[in-house]
C-alpha atoms as a PDB file:
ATOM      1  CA  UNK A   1     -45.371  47.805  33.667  1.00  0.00           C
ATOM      2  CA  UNK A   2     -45.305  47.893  29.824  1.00  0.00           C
ATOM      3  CA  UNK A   3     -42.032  48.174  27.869  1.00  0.00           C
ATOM      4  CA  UNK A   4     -42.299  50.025  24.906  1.00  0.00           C
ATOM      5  CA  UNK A   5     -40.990  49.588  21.232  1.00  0.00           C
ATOM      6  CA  UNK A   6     -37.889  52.060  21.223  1.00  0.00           C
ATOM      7  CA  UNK A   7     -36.819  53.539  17.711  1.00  0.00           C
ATOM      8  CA  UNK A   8     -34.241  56.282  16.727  1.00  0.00           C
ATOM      9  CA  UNK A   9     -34.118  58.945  13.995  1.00  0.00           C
ATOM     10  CA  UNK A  10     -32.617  59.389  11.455  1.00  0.00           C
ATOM     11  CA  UNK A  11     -30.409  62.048  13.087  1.00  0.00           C
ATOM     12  CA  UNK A  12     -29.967  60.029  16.205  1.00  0.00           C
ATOM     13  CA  UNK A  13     -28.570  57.231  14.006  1.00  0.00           C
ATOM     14  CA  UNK A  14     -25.941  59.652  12.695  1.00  0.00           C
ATOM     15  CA  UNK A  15     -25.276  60.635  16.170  1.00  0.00           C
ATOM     16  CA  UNK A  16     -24.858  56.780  17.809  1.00  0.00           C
ATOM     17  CA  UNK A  17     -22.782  55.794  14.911  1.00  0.00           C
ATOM     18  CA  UNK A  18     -19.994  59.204  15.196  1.00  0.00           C
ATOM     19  CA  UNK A  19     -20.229  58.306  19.160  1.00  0.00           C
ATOM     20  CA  UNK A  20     -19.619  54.172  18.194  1.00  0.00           C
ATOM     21  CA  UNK A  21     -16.825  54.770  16.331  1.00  0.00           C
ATOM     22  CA  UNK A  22     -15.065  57.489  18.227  1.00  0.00           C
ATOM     23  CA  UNK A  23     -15.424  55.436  21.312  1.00  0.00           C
ATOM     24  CA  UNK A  24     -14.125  52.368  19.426  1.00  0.00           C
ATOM     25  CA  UNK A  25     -11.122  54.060  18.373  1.00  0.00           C
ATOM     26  CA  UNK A  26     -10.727  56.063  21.830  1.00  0.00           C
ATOM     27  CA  UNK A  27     -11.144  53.633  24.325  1.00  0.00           C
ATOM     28  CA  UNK A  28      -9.845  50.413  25.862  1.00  0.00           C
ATOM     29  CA  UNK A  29     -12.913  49.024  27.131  1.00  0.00           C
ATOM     30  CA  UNK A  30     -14.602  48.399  24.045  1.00  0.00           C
ATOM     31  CA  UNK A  31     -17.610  46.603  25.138  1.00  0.00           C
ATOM     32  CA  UNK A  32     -18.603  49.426  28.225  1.00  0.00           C
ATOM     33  CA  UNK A  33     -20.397  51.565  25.041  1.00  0.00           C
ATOM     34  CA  UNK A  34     -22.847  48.888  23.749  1.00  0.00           C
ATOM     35  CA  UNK A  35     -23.691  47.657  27.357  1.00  0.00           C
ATOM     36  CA  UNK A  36     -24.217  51.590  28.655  1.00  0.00           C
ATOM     37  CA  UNK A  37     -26.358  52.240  25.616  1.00  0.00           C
ATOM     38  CA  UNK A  38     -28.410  48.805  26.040  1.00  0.00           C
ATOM     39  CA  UNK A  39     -28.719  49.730  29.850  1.00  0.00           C
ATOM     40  CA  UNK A  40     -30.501  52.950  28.665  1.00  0.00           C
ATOM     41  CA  UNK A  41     -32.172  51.948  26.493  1.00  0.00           C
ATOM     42  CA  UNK A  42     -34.227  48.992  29.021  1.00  0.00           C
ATOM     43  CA  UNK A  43     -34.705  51.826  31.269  1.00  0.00           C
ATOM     44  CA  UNK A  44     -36.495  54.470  29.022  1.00  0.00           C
ATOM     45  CA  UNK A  45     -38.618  51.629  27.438  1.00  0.00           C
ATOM     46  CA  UNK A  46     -39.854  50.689  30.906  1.00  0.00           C
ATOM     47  CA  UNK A  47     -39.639  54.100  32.642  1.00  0.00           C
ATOM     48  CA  UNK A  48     -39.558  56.934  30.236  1.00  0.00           C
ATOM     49  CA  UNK A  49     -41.520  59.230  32.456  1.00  0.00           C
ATOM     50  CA  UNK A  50     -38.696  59.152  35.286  1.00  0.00           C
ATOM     51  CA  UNK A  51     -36.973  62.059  35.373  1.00  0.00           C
ATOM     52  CA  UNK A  52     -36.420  65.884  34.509  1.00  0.00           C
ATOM     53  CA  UNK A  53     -37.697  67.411  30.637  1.00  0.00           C
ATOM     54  CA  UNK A  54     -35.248  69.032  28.994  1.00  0.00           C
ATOM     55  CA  UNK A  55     -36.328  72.951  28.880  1.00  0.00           C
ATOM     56  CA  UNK A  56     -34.169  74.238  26.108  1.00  0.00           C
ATOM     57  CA  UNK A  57     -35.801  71.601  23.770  1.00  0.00           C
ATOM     58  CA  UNK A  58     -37.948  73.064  20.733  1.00  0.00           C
ATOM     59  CA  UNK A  59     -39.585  69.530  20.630  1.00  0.00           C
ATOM     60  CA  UNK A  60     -42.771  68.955  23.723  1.00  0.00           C
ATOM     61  CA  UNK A  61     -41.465  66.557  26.013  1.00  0.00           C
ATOM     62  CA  UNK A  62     -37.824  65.849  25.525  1.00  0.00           C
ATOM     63  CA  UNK A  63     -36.011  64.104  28.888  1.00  0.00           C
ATOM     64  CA  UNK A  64     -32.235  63.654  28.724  1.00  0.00           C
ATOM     65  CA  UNK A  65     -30.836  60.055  30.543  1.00  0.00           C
ATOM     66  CA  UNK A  66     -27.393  60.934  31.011  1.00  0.00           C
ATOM     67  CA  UNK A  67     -25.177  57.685  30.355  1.00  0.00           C
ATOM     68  CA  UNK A  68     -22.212  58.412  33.197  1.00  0.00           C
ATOM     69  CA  UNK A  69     -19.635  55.680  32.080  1.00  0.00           C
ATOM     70  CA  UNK A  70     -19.621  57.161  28.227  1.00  0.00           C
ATOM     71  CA  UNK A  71     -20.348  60.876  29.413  1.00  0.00           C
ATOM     72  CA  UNK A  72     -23.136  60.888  27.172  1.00  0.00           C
ATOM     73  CA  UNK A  73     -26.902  62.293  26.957  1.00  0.00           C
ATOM     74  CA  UNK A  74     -29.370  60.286  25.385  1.00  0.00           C
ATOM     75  CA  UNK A  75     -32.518  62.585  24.363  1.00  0.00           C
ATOM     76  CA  UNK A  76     -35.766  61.033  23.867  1.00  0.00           C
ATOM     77  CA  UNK A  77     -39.526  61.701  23.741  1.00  0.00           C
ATOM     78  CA  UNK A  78     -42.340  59.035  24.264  1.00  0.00           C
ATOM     79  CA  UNK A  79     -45.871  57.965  23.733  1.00  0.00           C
ATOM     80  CA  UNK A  80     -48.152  54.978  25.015  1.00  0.00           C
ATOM     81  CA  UNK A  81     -46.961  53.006  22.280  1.00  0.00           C
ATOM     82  CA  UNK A  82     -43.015  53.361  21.772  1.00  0.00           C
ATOM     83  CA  UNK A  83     -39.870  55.917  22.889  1.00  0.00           C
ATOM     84  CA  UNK A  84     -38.234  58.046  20.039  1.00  0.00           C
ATOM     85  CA  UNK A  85     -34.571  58.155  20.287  1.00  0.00           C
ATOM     86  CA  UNK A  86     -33.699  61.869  18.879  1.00  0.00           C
ATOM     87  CA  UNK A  87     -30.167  62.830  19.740  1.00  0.00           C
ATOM     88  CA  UNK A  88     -27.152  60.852  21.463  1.00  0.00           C
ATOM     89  CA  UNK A  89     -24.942  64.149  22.397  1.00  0.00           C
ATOM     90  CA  UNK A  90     -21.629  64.681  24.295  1.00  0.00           C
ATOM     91  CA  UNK A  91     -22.210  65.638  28.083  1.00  0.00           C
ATOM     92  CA  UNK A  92     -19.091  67.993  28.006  1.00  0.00           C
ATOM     93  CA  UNK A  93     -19.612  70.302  24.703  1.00  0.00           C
ATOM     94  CA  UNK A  94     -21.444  72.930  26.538  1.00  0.00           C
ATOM     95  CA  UNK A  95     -24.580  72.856  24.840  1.00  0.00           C
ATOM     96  CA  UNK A  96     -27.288  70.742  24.002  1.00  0.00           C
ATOM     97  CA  UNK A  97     -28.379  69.183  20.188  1.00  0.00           C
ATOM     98  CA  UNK A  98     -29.944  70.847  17.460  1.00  0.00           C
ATOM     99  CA  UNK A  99     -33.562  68.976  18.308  1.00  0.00           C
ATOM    100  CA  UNK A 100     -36.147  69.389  15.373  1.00  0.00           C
ATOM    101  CA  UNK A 101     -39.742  67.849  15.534  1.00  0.00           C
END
């Protein structure tokens, strides 16, 4: 099993860094953000095939991991070589992100 290199755009820097800090001021549990995000993370670098696409994507091959304990989806695509990071996005606003290639 190979783990791969995992990166995020641009946008999906904006997006982990408005989720950070809301959580941060939100929340008790401080820590339960950084340890739900590093949890996904492990799992798409070793296993980003598992799991449903997301359909209503513009962008070939985007899966969703949804991160229950944040009520987040993390939106990614993936080669042989690394997994691209491209939106972290709210599980409860009703839609899905703006995903551009």
């Amino acid at each position: 099993m190979k783990k791969r290199l995992v990166r995020f755009t641009a946008t999906a820097q904006l997006h982990l860094a408005r989720e950070k800090a809301w959580w941060l001021s939100h929340r008790d549990y401080l820590e339960v953000f950084g340890a739900e995000l590093a949890q996904a993370i492990d799992v798409i670098a070793l296993l980003p095939g598992a799991g449903a696409g997301y359909v209503q994507s513009p962008v070939p091959g985007v899966r969703p991991v949804y991160l229950r304990r944040v009520d987040l989806h993390l939106y990614y695509t993936f080669d042989d070589q690394e997994v691209t990071v491209r939106a972290l996005w709210g599980a409860r606003r009703g839609h899905g992100p703006d995903l551009k290639d």
